[in-house]
Each structure stands twice: as structure tokens, then as C-alpha cells.
Protein backbone atom coordinates (compact mmCIF):
# COMPACT_ATOMS: atom_id res chain seq x y z
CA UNK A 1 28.20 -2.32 -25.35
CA UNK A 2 28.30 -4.24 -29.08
CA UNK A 3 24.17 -4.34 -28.83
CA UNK A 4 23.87 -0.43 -27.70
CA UNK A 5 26.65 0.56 -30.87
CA UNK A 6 24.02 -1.48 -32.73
CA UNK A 7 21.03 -0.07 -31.89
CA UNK A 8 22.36 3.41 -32.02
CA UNK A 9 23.61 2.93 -35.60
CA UNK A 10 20.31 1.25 -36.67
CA UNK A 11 18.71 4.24 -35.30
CA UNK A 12 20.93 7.07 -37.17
CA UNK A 13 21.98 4.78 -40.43
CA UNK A 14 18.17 4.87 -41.85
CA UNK A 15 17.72 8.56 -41.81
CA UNK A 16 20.92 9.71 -43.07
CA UNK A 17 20.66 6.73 -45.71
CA UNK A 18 17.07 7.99 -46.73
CA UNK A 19 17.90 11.01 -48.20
CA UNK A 20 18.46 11.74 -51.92
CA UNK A 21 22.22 13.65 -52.47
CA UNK A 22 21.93 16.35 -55.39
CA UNK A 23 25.22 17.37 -56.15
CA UNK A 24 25.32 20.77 -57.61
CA UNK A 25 27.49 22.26 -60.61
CA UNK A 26 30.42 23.87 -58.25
CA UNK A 27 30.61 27.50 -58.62
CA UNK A 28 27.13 27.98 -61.20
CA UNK A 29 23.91 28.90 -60.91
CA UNK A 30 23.00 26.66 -63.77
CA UNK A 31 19.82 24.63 -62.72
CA UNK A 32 20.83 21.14 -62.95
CA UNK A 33 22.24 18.84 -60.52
CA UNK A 34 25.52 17.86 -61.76
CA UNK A 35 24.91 14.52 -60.00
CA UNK A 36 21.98 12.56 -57.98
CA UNK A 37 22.63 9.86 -55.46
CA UNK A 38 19.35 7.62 -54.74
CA UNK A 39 20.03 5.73 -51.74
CA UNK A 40 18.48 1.76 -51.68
CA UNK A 41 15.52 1.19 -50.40
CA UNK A 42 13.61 4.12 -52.57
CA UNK A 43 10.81 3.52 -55.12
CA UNK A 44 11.61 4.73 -58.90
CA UNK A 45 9.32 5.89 -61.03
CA UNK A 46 9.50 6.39 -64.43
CA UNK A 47 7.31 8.52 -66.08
CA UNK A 48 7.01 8.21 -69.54
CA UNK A 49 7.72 10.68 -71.98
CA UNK A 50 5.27 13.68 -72.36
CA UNK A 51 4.40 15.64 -75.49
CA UNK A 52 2.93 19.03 -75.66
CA UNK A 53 -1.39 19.29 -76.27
CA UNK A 54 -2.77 21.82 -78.69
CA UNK A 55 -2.13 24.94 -77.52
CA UNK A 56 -4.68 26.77 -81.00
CA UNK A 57 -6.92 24.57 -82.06
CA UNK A 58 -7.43 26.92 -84.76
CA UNK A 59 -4.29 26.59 -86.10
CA UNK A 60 -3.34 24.06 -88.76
CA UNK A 61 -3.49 20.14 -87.39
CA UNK A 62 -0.24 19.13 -86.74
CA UNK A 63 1.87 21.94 -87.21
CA UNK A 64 4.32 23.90 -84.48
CA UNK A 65 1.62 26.73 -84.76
CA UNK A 66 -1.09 24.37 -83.36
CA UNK A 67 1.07 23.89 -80.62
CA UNK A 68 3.53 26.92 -79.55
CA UNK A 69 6.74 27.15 -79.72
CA UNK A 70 9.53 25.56 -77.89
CA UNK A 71 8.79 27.66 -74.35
CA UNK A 72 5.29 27.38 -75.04
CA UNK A 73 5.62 23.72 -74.93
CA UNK A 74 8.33 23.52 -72.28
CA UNK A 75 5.68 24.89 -70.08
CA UNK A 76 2.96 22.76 -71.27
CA UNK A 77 4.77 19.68 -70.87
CA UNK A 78 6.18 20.32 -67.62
CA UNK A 79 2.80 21.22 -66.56
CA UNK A 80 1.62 17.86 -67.61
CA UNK A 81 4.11 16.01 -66.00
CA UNK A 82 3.33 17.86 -62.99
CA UNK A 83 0.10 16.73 -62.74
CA UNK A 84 1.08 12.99 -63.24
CA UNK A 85 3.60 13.19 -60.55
CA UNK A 86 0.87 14.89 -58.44
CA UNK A 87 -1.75 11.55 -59.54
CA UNK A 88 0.83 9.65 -58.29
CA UNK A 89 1.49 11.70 -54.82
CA UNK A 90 4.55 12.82 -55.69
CA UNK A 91 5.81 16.43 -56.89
CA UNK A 92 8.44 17.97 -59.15
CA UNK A 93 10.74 17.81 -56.62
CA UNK A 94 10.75 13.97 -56.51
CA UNK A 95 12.32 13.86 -59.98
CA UNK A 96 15.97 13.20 -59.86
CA UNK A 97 16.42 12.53 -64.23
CA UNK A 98 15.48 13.96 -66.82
CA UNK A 99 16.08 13.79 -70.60
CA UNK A 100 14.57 16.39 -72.97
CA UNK A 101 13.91 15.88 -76.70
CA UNK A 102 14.12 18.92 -78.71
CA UNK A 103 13.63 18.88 -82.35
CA UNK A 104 14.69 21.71 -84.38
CA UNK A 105 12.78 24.49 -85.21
CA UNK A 106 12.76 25.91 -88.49
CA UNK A 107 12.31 29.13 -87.25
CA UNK A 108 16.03 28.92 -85.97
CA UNK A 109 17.31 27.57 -89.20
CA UNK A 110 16.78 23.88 -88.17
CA UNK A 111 18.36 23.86 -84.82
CA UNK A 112 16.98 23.71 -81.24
CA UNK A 113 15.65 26.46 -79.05
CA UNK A 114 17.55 25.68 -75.86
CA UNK A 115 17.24 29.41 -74.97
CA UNK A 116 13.01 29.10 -75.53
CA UNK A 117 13.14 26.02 -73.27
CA UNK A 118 15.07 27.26 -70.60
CA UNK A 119 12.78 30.10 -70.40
CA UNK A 120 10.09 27.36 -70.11
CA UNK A 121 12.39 24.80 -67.48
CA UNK A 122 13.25 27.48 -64.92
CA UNK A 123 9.94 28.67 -64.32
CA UNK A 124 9.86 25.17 -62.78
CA UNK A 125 13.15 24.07 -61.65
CA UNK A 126 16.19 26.25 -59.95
CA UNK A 127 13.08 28.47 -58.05
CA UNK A 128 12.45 29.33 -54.67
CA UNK A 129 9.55 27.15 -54.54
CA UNK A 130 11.03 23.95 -56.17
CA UNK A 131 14.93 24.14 -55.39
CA UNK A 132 15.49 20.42 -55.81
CA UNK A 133 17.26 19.77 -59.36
CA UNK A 134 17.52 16.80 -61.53
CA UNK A 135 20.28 15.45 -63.81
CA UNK A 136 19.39 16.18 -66.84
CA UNK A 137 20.37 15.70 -70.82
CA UNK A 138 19.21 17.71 -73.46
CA UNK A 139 19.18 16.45 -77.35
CA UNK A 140 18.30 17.55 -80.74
CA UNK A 141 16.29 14.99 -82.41
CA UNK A 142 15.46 14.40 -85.55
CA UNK A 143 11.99 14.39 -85.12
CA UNK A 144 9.06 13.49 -82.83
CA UNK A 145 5.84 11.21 -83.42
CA UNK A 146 3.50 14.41 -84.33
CA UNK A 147 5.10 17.18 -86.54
CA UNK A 148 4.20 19.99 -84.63
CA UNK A 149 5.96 18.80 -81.15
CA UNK A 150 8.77 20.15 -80.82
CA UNK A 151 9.42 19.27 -77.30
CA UNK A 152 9.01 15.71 -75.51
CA UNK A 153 10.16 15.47 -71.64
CA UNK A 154 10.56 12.12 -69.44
CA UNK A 155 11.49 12.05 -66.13
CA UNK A 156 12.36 9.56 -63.65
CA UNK A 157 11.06 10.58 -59.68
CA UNK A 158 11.65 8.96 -56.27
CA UNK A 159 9.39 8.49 -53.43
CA UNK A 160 10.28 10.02 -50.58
């Protein structure tokens, strides 16, 4: 009877134990997860942050112009990082963390476009096709490495 209880725990324990837990926000829409639960046993990766490419290479070198603004490089970013996680067989939906770098933009008086990035984050996250959200910060920064970025995104993603 003791081996049988056994067996038939070994059996259910792994797959309920597999599965990442994304708690959501109670009563928002708001796409984050207010909390993630990675069970042992999974792989983490952590993907290091990404920075926007040129978006006008006829713009001047370096500059926000040469790049986009803050959706515009939202979208390129995430983009990117999509791409990585797909080199490394895994998708957007593997992420379970992500902090965002924003510096402001002087064309809203020094401060962050949090609006202009959300536009860019929820055409990837919080969609039909990719319902799975991450925890997630978001910070103003003073600056980033190039002066024209005005956006820099890592992640952290689990195997499944």
C-alpha cells in the first residue's frame, strides 16, 4: 500500500511541480504578473540586456532620431529579444522577469515615456497570442551607454 501511495505521488508530483505559477494583478487588466513561481528543477536563462539598432541611418549618429522614439524602440528591442529567445528554442512566453530601463526623453521635459512603451510592450505581452506575463520593473535612468537609446530591456526566461 506505502509503495503504490509512492508511486502514484511520483507519478502526479512531477507534472503539477513542472509548471510555472503566474499570479495575476487581482481585479486588472494590467499586463504584468503580479508574481511568478519557478518550480526547481527548471533551467534559467538570463538574457542580457538589449538596446534598440538604428532605426534612420540617415539621421544624426547617436541621437534619439537615429533611433525612434520610446515605442519605436520598445518594439525594436522586444523584437530582438525575441529572436534570441527563439536562437535559444525558447519564446516570449518563457520569460518570467523583466526589468526595463527608460531614460528620459527630452521631448517629455526629461521624464520617461511609459505611455510610448506600453504602446510598444503590449503589442507583445497581455495578447491573445502570448498571454503568459512576466514580473516586471520599470525605471527611469539616468542614462544609457549610447545617447540616442532610450530604451534597454533584459529578461530572464525558463525552459519549459
Amino acid at each position: 500500500m506505502t509503495a503504490a501511495i509512492g508511486l502514484a505521488l511520483l507519478a502526479a508530483g512531477p507534472a503539477a511541480a513542472q509548471d510555472v505559477i503566474r499570479h495575476k494583478i487581482p481585479n486588472s487588466d494590467f499586463p504584468i504578473a503580479r508574481a511568478v513561481e519557478v518550480p526547481a528543477g527548471k533551467t534559467t536563462v538570463y538574457v542580457s540586456g538589449a538596446v534598440p539598432p538604428v532605426a534612420d541611418p540617415n539621421a544624426a549618429k547617436n541621437t534619439v532620431a537615429a533611433y525612434g522614439d520610446t515605442k519605436a524602440q520598445t518594439v525594436a528591442v522586444l523584437t530582438s529579444i525575441e529572436k534570441t529567445l527563439k536562437d535559444l528554442g525558447l519564446g516570449l512566453g518563457d520569460v518570467v522577469k523583466m526589468q526595463v530601463f527608460l531614460v528620459g526623453d527630452a521631448a517629455k521635459e526629461g521624464k520617461m515615456d511609459f505611455t510610448g512603451f506600453m504602446e510598444g510592450y503590449r503589442q507583445f505581452y497581455g495578447t491573445a497570442a502570448q498571454p503568459n506575463l512576466p514580473a516586471r520593473s520599470a525605471m527611469q535612468v539616468a542614462a544609457l551607454v549610447n545617447p540616442g537609446y532610450l530604451v534597454e530591456i533584459e529578461v530572464t526566461a525558463v525552459r519549459p
